[in-house]
PDB file of N, CA and C in Angstrom:
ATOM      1  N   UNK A   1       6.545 -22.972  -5.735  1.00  0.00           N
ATOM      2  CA  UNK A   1       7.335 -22.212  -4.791  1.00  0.00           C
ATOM      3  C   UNK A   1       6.398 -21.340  -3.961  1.00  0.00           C
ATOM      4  N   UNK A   2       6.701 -21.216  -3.062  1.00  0.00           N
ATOM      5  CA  UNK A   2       5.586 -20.486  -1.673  1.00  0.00           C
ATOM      6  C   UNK A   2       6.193 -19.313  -1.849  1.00  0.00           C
ATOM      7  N   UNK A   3       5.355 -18.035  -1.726  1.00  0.00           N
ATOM      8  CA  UNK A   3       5.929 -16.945  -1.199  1.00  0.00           C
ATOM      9  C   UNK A   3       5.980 -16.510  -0.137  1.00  0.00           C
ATOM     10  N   UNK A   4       7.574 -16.135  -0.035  1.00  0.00           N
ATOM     11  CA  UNK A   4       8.054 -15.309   1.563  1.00  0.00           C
ATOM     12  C   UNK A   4       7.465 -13.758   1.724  1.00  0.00           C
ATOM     13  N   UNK A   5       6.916 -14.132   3.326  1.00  0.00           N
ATOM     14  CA  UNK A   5       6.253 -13.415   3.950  1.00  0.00           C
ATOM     15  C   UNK A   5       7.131 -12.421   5.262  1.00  0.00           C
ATOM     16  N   UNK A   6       7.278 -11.427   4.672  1.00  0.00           N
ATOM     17  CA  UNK A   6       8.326 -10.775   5.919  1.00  0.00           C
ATOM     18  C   UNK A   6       7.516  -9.835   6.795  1.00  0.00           C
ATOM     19  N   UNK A   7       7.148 -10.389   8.330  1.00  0.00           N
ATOM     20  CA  UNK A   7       6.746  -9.914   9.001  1.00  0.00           C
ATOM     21  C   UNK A   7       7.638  -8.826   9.604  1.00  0.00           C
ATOM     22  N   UNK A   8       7.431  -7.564   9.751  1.00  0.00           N
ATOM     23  CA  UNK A   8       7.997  -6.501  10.235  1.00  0.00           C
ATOM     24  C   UNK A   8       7.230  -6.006  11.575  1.00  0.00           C
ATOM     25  N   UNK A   9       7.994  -6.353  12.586  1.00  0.00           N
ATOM     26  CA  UNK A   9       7.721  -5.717  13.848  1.00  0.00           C
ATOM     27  C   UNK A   9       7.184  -4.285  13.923  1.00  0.00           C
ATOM     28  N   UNK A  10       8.264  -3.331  12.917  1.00  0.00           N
ATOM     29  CA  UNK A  10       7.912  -1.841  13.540  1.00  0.00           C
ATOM     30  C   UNK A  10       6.930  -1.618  13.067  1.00  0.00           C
ATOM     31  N   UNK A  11       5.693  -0.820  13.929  1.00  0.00           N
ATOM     32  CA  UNK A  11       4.196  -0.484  13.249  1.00  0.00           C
ATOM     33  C   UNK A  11       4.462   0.765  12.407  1.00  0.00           C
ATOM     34  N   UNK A  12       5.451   1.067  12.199  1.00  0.00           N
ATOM     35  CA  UNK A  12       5.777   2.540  11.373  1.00  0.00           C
ATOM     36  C   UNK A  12       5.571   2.307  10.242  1.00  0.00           C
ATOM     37  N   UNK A  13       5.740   0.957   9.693  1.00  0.00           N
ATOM     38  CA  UNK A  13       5.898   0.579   8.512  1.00  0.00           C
ATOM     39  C   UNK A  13       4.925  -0.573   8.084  1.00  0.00           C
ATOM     40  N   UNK A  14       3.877  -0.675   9.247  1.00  0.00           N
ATOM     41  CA  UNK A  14       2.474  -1.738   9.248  1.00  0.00           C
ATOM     42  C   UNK A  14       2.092  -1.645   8.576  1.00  0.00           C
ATOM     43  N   UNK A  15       1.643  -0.333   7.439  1.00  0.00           N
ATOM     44  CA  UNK A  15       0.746  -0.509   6.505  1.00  0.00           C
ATOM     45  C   UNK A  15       1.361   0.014   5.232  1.00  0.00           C
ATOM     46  N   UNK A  16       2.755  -0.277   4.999  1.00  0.00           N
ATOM     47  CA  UNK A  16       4.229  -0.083   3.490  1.00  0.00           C
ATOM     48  C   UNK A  16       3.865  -1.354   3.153  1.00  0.00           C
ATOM     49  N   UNK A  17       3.886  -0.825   1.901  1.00  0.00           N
ATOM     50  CA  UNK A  17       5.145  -2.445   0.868  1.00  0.00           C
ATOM     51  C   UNK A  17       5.573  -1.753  -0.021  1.00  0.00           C
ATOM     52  N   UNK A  18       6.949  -2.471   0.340  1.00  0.00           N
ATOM     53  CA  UNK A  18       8.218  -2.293  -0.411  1.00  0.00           C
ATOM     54  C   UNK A  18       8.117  -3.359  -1.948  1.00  0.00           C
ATOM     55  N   UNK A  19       8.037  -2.464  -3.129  1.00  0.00           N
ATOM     56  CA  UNK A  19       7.809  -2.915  -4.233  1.00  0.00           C
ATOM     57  C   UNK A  19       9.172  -2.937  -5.126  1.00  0.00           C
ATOM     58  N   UNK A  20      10.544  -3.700  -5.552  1.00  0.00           N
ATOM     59  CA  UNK A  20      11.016  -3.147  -5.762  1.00  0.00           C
ATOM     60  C   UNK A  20      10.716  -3.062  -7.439  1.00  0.00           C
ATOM     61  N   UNK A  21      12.116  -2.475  -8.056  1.00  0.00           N
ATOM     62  CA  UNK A  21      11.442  -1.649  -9.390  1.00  0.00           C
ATOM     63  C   UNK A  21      11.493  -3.068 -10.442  1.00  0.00           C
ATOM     64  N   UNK A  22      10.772  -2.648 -11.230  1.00  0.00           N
ATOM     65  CA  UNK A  22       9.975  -3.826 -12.152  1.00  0.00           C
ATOM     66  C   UNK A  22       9.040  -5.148 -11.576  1.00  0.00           C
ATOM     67  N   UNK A  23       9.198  -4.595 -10.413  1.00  0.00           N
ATOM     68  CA  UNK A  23       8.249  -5.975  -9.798  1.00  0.00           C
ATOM     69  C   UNK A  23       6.728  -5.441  -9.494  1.00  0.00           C
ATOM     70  N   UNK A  24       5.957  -6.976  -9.179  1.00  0.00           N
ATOM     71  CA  UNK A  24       4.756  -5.890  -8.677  1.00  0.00           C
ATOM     72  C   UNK A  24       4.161  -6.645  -7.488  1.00  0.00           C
ATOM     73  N   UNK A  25       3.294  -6.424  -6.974  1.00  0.00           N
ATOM     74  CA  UNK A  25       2.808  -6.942  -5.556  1.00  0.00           C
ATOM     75  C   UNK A  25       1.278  -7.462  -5.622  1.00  0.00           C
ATOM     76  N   UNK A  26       0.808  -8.309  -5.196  1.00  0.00           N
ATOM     77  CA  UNK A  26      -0.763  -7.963  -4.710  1.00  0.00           C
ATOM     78  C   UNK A  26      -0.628  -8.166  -3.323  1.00  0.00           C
ATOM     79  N   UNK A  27      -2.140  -7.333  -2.764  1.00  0.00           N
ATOM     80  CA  UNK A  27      -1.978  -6.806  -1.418  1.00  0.00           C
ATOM     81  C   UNK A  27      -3.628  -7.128  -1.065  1.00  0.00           C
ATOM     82  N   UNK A  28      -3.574  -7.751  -0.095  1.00  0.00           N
ATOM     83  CA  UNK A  28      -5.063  -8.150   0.573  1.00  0.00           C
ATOM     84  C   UNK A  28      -4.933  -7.481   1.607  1.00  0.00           C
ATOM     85  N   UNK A  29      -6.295  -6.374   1.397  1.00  0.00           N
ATOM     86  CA  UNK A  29      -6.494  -6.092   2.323  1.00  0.00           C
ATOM     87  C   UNK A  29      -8.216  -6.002   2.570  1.00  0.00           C
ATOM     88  N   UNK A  30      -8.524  -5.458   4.306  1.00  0.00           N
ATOM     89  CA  UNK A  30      -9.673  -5.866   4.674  1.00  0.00           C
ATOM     90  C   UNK A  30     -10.086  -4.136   4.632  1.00  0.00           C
ATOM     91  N   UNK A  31     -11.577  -4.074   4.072  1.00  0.00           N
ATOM     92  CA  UNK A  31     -11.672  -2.201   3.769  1.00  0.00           C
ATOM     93  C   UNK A  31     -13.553  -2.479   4.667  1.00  0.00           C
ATOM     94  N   UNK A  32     -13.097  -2.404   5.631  1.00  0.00           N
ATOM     95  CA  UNK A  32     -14.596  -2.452   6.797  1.00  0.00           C
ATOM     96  C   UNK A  32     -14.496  -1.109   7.891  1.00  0.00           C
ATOM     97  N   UNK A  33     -13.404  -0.127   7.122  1.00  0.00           N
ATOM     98  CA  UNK A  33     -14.094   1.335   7.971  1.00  0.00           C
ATOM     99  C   UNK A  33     -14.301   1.744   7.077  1.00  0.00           C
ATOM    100  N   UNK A  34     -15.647   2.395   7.279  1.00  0.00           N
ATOM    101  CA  UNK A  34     -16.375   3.528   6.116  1.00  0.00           C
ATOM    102  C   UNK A  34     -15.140   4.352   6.104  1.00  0.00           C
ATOM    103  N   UNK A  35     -14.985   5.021   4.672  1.00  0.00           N
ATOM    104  CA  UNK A  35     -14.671   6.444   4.486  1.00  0.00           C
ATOM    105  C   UNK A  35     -13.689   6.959   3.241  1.00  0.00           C
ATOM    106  N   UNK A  36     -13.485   7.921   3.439  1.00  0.00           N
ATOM    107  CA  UNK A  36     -12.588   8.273   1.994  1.00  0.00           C
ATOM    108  C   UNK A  36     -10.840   7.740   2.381  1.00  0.00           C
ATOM    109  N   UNK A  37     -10.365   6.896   1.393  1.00  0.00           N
ATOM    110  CA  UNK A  37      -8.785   6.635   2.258  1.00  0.00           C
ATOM    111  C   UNK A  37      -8.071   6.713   0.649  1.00  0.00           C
ATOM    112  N   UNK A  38      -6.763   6.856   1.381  1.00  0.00           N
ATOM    113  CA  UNK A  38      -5.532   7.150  -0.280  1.00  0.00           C
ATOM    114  C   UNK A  38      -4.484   5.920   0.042  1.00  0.00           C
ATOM    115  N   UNK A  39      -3.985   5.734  -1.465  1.00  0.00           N
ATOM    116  CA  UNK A  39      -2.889   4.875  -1.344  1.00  0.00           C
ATOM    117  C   UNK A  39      -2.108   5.643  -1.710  1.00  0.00           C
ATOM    118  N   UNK A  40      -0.536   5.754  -1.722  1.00  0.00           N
ATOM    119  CA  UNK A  40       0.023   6.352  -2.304  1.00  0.00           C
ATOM    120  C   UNK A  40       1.595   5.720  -1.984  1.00  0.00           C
ATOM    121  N   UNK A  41       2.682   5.952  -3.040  1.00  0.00           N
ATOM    122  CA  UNK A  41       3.826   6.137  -3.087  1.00  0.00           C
ATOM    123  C   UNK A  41       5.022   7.211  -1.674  1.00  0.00           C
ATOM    124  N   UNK A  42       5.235   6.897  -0.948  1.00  0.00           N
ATOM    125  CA  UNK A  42       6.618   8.074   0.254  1.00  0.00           C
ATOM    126  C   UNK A  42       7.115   8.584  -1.227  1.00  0.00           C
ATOM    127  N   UNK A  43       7.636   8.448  -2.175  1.00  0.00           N
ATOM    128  CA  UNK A  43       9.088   8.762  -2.800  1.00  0.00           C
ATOM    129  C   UNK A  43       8.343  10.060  -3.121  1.00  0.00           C
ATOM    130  N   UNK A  44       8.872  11.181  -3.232  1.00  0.00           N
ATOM    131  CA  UNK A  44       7.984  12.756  -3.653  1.00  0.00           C
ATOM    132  C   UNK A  44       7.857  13.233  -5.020  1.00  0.00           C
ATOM    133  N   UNK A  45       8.799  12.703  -5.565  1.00  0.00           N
ATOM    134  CA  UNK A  45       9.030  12.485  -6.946  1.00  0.00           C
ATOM    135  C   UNK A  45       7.524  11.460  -8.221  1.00  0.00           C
ATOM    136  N   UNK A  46       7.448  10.615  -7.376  1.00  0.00           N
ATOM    137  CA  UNK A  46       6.721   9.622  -7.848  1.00  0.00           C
ATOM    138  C   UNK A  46       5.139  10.278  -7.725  1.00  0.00           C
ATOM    139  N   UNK A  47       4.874  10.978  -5.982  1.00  0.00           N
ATOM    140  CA  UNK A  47       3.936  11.386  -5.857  1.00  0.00           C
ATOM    141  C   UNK A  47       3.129  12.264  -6.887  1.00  0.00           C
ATOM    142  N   UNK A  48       4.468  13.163  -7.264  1.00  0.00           N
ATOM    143  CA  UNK A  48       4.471  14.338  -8.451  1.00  0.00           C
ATOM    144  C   UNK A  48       3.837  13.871  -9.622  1.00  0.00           C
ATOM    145  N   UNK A  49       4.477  12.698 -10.000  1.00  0.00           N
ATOM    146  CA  UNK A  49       4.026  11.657 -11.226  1.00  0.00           C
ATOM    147  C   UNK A  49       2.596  10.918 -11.629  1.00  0.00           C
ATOM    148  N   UNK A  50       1.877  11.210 -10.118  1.00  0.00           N
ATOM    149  CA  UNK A  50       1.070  10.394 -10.069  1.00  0.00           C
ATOM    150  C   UNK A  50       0.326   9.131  -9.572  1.00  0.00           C
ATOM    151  N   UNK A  51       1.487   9.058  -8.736  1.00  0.00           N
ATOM    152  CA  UNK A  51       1.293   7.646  -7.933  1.00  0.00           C
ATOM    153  C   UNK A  51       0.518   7.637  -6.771  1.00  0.00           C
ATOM    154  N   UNK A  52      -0.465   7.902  -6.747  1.00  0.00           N
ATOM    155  CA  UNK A  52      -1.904   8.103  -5.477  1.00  0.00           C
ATOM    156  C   UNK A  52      -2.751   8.181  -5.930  1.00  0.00           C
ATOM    157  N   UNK A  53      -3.876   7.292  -5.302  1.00  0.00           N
ATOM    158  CA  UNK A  53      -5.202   7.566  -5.586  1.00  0.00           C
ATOM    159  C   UNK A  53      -6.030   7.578  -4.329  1.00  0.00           C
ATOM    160  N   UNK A  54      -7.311   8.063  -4.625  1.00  0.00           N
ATOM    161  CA  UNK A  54      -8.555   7.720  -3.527  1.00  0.00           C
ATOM    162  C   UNK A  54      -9.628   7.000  -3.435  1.00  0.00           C
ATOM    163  N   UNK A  55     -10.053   6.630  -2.063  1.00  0.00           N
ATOM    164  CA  UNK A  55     -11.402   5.207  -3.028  1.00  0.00           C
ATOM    165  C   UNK A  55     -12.306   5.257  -1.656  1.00  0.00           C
ATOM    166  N   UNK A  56     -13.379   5.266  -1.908  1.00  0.00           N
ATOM    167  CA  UNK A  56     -14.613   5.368  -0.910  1.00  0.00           C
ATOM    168  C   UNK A  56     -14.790   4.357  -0.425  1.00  0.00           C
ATOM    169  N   UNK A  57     -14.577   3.853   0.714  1.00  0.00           N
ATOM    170  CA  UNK A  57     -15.323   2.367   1.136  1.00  0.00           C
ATOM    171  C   UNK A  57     -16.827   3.003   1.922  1.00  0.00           C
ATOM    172  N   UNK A  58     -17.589   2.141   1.433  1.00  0.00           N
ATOM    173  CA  UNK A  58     -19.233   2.186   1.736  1.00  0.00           C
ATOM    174  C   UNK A  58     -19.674   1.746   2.813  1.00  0.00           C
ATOM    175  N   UNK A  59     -20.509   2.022   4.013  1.00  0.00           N
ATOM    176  CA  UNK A  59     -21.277   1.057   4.712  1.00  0.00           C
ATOM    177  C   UNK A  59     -21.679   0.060   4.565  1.00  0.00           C
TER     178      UNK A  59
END
């Protein structure tokens, strides 16, 4: 079975994924600007919990 790919027009939401609960995702992405960047959870609750981190991409 192929997985569906839902392209979303609005750039508001270009760089979300919607995970829903008990599921999980992998996410390719391309990390070619130097610098310090975070992932993190919108929900504020979750944030509280723990759900963010930070990661250095290198020259």
């Amino acid at each position: 079975m192929k997985n569906k790919v839902n392209k979303n027009e609005n750039l508001a939401w270009k760089d979300t994924v919607l995970v829903p609960a008990g599921k999980t995702v992998d996410i390719l992405a391309e990390f070619s600007n130097p610098g310090e960047w975070v992932m993190h959870c919108h929900i504020a609750e979750h944030l509280e919990a723990g759900m963010t981190t930070k990661f250095n991409v290198l020259q």
